[in-house]
Protein backbone atom coordinates (compact mmCIF):
# COMPACT_ATOMS: atom_id res chain seq x y z
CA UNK A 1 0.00 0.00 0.00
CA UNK A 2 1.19 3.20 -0.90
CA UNK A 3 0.50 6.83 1.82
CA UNK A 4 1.29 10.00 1.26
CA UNK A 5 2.47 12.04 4.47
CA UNK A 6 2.11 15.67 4.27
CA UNK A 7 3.24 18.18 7.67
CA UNK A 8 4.93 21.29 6.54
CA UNK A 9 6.38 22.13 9.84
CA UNK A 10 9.21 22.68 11.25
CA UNK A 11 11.63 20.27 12.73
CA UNK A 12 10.31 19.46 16.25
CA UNK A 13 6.60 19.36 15.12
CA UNK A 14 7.74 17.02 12.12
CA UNK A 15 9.25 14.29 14.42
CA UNK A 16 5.87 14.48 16.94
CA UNK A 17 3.81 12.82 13.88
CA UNK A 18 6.28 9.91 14.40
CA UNK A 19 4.55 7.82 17.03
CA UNK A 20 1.36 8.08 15.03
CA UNK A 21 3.27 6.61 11.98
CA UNK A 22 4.37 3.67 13.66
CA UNK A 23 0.93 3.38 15.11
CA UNK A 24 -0.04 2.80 11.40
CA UNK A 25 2.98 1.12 10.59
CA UNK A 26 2.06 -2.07 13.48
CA UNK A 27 -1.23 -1.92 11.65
CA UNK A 28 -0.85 -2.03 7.82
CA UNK A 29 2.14 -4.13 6.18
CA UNK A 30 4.16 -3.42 3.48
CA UNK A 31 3.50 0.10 3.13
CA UNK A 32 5.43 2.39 1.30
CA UNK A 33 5.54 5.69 2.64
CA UNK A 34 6.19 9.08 0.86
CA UNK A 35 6.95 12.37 2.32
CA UNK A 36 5.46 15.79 1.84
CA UNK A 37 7.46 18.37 3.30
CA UNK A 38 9.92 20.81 3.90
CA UNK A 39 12.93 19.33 1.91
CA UNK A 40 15.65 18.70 4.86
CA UNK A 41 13.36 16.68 7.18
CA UNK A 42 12.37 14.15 4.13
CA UNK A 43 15.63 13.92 3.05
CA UNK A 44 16.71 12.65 7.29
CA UNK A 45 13.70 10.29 7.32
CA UNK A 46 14.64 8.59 4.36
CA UNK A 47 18.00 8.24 5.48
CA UNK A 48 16.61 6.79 8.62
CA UNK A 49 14.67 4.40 6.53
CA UNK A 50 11.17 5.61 8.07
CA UNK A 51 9.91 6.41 4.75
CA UNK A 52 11.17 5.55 1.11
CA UNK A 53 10.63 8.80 -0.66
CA UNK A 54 10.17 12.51 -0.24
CA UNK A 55 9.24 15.65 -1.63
CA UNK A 56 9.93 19.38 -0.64
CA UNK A 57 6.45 20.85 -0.96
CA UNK A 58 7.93 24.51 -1.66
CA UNK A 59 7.82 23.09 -5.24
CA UNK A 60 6.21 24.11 -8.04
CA UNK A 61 4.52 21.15 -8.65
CA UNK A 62 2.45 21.13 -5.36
CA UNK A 63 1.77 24.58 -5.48
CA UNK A 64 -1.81 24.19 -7.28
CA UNK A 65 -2.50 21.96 -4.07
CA UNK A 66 -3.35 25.43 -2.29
CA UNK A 67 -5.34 26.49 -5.34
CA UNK A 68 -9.57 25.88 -6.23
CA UNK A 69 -8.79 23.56 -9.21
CA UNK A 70 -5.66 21.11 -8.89
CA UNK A 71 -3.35 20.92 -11.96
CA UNK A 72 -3.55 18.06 -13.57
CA UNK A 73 0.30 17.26 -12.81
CA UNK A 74 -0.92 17.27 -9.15
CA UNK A 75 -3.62 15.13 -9.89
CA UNK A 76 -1.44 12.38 -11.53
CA UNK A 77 0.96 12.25 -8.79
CA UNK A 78 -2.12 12.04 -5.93
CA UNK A 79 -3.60 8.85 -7.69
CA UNK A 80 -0.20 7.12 -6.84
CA UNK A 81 -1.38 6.89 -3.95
CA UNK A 82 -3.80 4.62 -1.32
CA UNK A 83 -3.90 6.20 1.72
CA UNK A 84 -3.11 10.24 2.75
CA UNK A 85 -1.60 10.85 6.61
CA UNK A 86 -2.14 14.74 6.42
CA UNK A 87 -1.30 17.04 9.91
CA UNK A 88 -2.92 20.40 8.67
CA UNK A 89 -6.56 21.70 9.05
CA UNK A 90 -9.06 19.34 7.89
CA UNK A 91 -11.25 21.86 6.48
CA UNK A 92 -8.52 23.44 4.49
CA UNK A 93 -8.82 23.59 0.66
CA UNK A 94 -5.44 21.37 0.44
CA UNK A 95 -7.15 18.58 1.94
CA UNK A 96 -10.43 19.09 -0.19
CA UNK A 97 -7.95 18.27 -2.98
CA UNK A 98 -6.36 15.81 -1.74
CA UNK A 99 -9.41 13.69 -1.25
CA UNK A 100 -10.51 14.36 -4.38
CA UNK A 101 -7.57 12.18 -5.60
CA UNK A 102 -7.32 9.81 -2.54
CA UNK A 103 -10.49 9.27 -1.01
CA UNK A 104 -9.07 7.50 2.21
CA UNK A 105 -7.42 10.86 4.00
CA UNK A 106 -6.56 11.26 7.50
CA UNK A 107 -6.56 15.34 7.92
CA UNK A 108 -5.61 16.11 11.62
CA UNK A 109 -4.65 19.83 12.93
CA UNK A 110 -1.22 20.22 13.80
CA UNK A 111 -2.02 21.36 17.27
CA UNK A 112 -4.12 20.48 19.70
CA UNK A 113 -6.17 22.91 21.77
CA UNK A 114 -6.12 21.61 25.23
CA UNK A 115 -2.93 20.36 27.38
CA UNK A 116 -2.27 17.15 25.87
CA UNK A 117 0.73 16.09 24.39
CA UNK A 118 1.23 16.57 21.13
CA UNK A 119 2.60 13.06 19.54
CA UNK A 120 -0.07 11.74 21.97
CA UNK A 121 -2.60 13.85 20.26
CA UNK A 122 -1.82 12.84 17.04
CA UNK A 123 -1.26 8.94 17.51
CA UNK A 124 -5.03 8.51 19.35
CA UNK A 125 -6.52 10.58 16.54
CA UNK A 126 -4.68 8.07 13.73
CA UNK A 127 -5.58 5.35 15.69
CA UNK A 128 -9.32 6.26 15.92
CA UNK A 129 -9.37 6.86 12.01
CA UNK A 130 -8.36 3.93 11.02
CA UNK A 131 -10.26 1.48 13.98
CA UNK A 132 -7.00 -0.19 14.83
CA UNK A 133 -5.21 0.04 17.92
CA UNK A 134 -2.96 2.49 19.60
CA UNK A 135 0.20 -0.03 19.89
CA UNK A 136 2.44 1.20 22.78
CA UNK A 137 5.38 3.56 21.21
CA UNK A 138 8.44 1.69 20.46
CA UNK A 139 11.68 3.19 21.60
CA UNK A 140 13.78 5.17 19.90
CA UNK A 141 11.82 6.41 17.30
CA UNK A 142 15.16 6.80 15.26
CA UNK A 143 17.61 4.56 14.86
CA UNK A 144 21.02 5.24 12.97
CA UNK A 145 22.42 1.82 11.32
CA UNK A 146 26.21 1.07 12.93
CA UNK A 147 25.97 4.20 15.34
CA UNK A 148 28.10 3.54 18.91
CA UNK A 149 28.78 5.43 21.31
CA UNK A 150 32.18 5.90 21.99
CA UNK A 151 33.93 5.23 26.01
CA UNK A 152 34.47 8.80 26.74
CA UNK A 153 30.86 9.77 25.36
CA UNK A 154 30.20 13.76 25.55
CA UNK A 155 27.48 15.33 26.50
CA UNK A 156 25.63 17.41 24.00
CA UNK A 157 24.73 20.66 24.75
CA UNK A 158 22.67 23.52 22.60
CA UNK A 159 22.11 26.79 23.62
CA UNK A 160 19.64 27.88 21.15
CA UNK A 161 16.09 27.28 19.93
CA UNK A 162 13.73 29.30 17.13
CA UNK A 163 12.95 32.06 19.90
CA UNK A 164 14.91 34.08 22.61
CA UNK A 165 12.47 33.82 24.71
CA UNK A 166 12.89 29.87 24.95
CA UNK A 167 16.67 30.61 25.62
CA UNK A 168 18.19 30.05 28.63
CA UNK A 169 20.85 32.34 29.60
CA UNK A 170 24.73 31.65 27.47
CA UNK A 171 26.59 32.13 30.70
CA UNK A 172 24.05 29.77 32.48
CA UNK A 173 25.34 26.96 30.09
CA UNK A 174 28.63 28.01 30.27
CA UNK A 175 28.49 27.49 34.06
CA UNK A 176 27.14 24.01 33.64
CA UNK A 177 29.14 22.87 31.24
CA UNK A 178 32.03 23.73 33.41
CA UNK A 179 30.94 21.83 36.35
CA UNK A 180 29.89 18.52 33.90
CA UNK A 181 33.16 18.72 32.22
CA UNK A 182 34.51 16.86 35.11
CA UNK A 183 33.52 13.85 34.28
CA UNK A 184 32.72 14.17 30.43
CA UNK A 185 33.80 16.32 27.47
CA UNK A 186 31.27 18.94 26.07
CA UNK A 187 29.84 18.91 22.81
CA UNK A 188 28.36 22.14 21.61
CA UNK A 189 25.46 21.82 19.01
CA UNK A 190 25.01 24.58 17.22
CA UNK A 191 22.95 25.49 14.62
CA UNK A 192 22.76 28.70 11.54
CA UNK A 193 20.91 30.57 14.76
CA UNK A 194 23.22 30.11 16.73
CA UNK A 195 26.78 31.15 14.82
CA UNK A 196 27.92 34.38 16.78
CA UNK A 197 27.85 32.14 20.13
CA UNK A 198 30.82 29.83 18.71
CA UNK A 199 33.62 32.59 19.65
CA UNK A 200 32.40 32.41 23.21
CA UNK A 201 32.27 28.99 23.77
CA UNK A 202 35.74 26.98 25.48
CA UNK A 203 38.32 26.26 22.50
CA UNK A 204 38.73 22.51 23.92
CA UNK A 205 35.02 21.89 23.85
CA UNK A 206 33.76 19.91 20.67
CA UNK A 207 31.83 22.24 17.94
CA UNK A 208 29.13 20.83 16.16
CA UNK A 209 28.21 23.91 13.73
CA UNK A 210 25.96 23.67 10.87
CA UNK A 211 25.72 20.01 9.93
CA UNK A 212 22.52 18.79 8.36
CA UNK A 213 20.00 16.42 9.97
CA UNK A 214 21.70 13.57 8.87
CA UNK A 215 24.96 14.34 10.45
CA UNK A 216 23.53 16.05 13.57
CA UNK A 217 21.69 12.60 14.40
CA UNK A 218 25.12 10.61 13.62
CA UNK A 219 26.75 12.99 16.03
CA UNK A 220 24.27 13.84 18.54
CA UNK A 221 23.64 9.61 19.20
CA UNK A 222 27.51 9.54 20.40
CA UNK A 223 26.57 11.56 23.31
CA UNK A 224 25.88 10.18 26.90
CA UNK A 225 23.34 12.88 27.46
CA UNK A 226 21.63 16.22 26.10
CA UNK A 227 20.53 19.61 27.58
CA UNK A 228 19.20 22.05 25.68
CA UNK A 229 15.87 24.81 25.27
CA UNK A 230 13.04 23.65 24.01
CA UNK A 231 13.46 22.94 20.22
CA UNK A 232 13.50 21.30 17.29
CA UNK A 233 17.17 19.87 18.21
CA UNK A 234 15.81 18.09 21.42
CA UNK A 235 12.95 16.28 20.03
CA UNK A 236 15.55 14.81 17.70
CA UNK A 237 17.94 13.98 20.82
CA UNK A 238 14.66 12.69 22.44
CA UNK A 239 13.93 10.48 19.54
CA UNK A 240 17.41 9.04 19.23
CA UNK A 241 16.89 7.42 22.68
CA UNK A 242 19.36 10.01 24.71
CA UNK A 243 18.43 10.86 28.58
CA UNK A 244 17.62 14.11 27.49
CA UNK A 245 16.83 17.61 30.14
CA UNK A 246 14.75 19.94 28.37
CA UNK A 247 14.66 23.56 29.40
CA UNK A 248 11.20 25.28 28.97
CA UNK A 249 9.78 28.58 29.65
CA UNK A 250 7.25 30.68 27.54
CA UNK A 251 5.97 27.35 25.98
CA UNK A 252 3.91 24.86 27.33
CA UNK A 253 5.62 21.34 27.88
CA UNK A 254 2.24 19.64 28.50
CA UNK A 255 2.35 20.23 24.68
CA UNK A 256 5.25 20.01 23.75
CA UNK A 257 7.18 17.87 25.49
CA UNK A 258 10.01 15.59 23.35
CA UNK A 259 8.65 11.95 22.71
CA UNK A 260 11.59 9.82 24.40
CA UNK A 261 11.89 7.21 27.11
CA UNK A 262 14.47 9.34 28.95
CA UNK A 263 13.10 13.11 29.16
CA UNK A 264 13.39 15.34 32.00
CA UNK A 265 11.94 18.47 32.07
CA UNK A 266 12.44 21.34 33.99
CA UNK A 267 9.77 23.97 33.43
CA UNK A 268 10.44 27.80 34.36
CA UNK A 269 6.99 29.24 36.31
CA UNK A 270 4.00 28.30 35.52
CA UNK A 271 2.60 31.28 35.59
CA UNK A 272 4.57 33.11 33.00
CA UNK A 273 4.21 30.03 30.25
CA UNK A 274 2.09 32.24 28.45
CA UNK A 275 4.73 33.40 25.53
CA UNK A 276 2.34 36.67 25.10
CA UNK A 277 3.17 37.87 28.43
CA UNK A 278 5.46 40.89 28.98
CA UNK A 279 7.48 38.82 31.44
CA UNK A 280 7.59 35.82 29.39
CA UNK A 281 11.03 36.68 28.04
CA UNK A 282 12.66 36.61 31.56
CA UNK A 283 10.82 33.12 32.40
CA UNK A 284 14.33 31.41 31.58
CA UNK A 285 16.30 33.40 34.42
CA UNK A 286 14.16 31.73 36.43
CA UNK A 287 15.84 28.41 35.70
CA UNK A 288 18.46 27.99 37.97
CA UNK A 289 22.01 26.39 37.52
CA UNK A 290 21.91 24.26 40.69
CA UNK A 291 18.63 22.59 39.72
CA UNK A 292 19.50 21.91 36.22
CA UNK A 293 22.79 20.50 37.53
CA UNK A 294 20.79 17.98 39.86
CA UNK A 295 19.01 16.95 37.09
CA UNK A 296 21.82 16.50 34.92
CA UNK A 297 24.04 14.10 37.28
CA UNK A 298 20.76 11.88 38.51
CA UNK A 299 20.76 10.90 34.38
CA UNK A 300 24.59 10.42 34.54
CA UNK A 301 25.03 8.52 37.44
């Protein structure tokens, strides 16, 4: 059987529609599984062997998707397919067209609107679709073939996210990473956001700058643990398998929380989770070093 996936989102809400792909994949065999989305993420999942194609929907050919009548280009390609697995609103005009050509669509909105977890959202809703049943999640989501990690395994740290106001502090980091270089060597993960922090970071630290998806993963599974802000970067280190602490602040982790068998989370006040909120910037201060440190060595030792 052959399923389309479509999610044009970013990184971290791309790897929350995983659980509700293998919830389909325990229930339907010998699928083949294309990807719809931005270009980078289909390229890492088909790397990973989760799907067997992929398409970046910036082009031209899906553009008439978003239009009242479908080009007939579009309409070709969507009869390839048996099944569509699409995380956008169901009462959109791209879905109209895509059950035009593939009458058996799952449409699901990216985001739920009460405090439920997102992958959790998404995997119940699949599973209700379909009338099969919601298999327990299978740990790690992602494997990488031949990956080990090595005796004196780092731990991964990155700094950054997509907001400042999900960043904790630089010299907060800095501070930890001193005290857990100690017993382990840092890696730094850093990413195009994230550049002008390289010249502040310890020249004996390791500097993971700028590698795709692909490489990140190959890197990042190496490590013994990972601490970052909430981002796209730590649902991947969640999904790897790594004991992973996850700083949040202006966003809500009863949403968003990583999918991964080892997550901690330490969430700045409750309160202030509210990323509209005047204050919400300074929620991160509120994070302090000697909790996250805590944290850090219970997953170590």
């Amino acid at each position: 059987m052959r399923v389309l996936i479509f999610h044009a989102g970013a990184l971290g809400d791309c790897l929350g529609i995983l659980p509700a792909l293998n919830v389909h994949r325990s229930n339907f065999s010998s699928c083949t599984y294309t990807f719809l989305g931005q270009g980078a993420f289909g390229t890492f999942l088909c790397k990973t062997g989760i799907i067997q194609n992929a398409y970046n929907f910036n082009e031209r050919l899906f553009s008439s998707l978003f239009q009242e009548i479908p080009s007939d280009a579009i309409g070709a390609f969507l009869m390839n397919f048996d099944q569509a697995i699409i995380f956008t609103e169901p009462d959109s005009l791209f879905v109209s067209n895509v059950k035009k050509y593939i009458p058996v669509t799952f449409a699901h909105a990216p985001f739920p609107t009460k405090d439920i977890l997102v992958y959790r959202y998404h995997r119940a809703a699949l599973a209700h679709f379909f009338n099969v049943q919601d298999t327990p999640i299978a740990y790690p989501l992602i494997s990488i073939a031949g990956a080990t990690q090595p005796r004196n395994a780092p731990i991964a740290i990155h700094p950054g996210s997509g907001s400042l106001k999900k960043n904790w502090p630089l010299n907060r980091f800095l501070d930890l990473a001193q005290q857990l270089r100690i017993n382990s060597p840092i890696s730094w993960v850093i990413g195009y956001a994230e550049e002008s922090l390289v010249e502040r970071l310890p020249n004996s630290d390791i500097i993971l700058c700028d590698l795709d998806l692909w490489e990140l993963a190959s890197s990042l599974v190496q490590a013994r643990l990972y601490i970052g802000n909430d981002s796209g970067i730590a649902h991947l280190a969640a999904a790897l398998g790594l004991p992973s602490t996850v700083l949040f602040g202006p966003s809500n982790a009863l949403q968003f929380s990583p999918c991964g068998n080892a997550v901690t989370i330490v969430q700045a006040d409750e309160a202030l989770k509210d990323s509209s909120s005047p204050r919400a910037a300074h929620t991160m201060k509120m994070i302090s070093i000697k909790s996250v440190l805590e944290i850090c060595r219970q997953s170590l030792f």
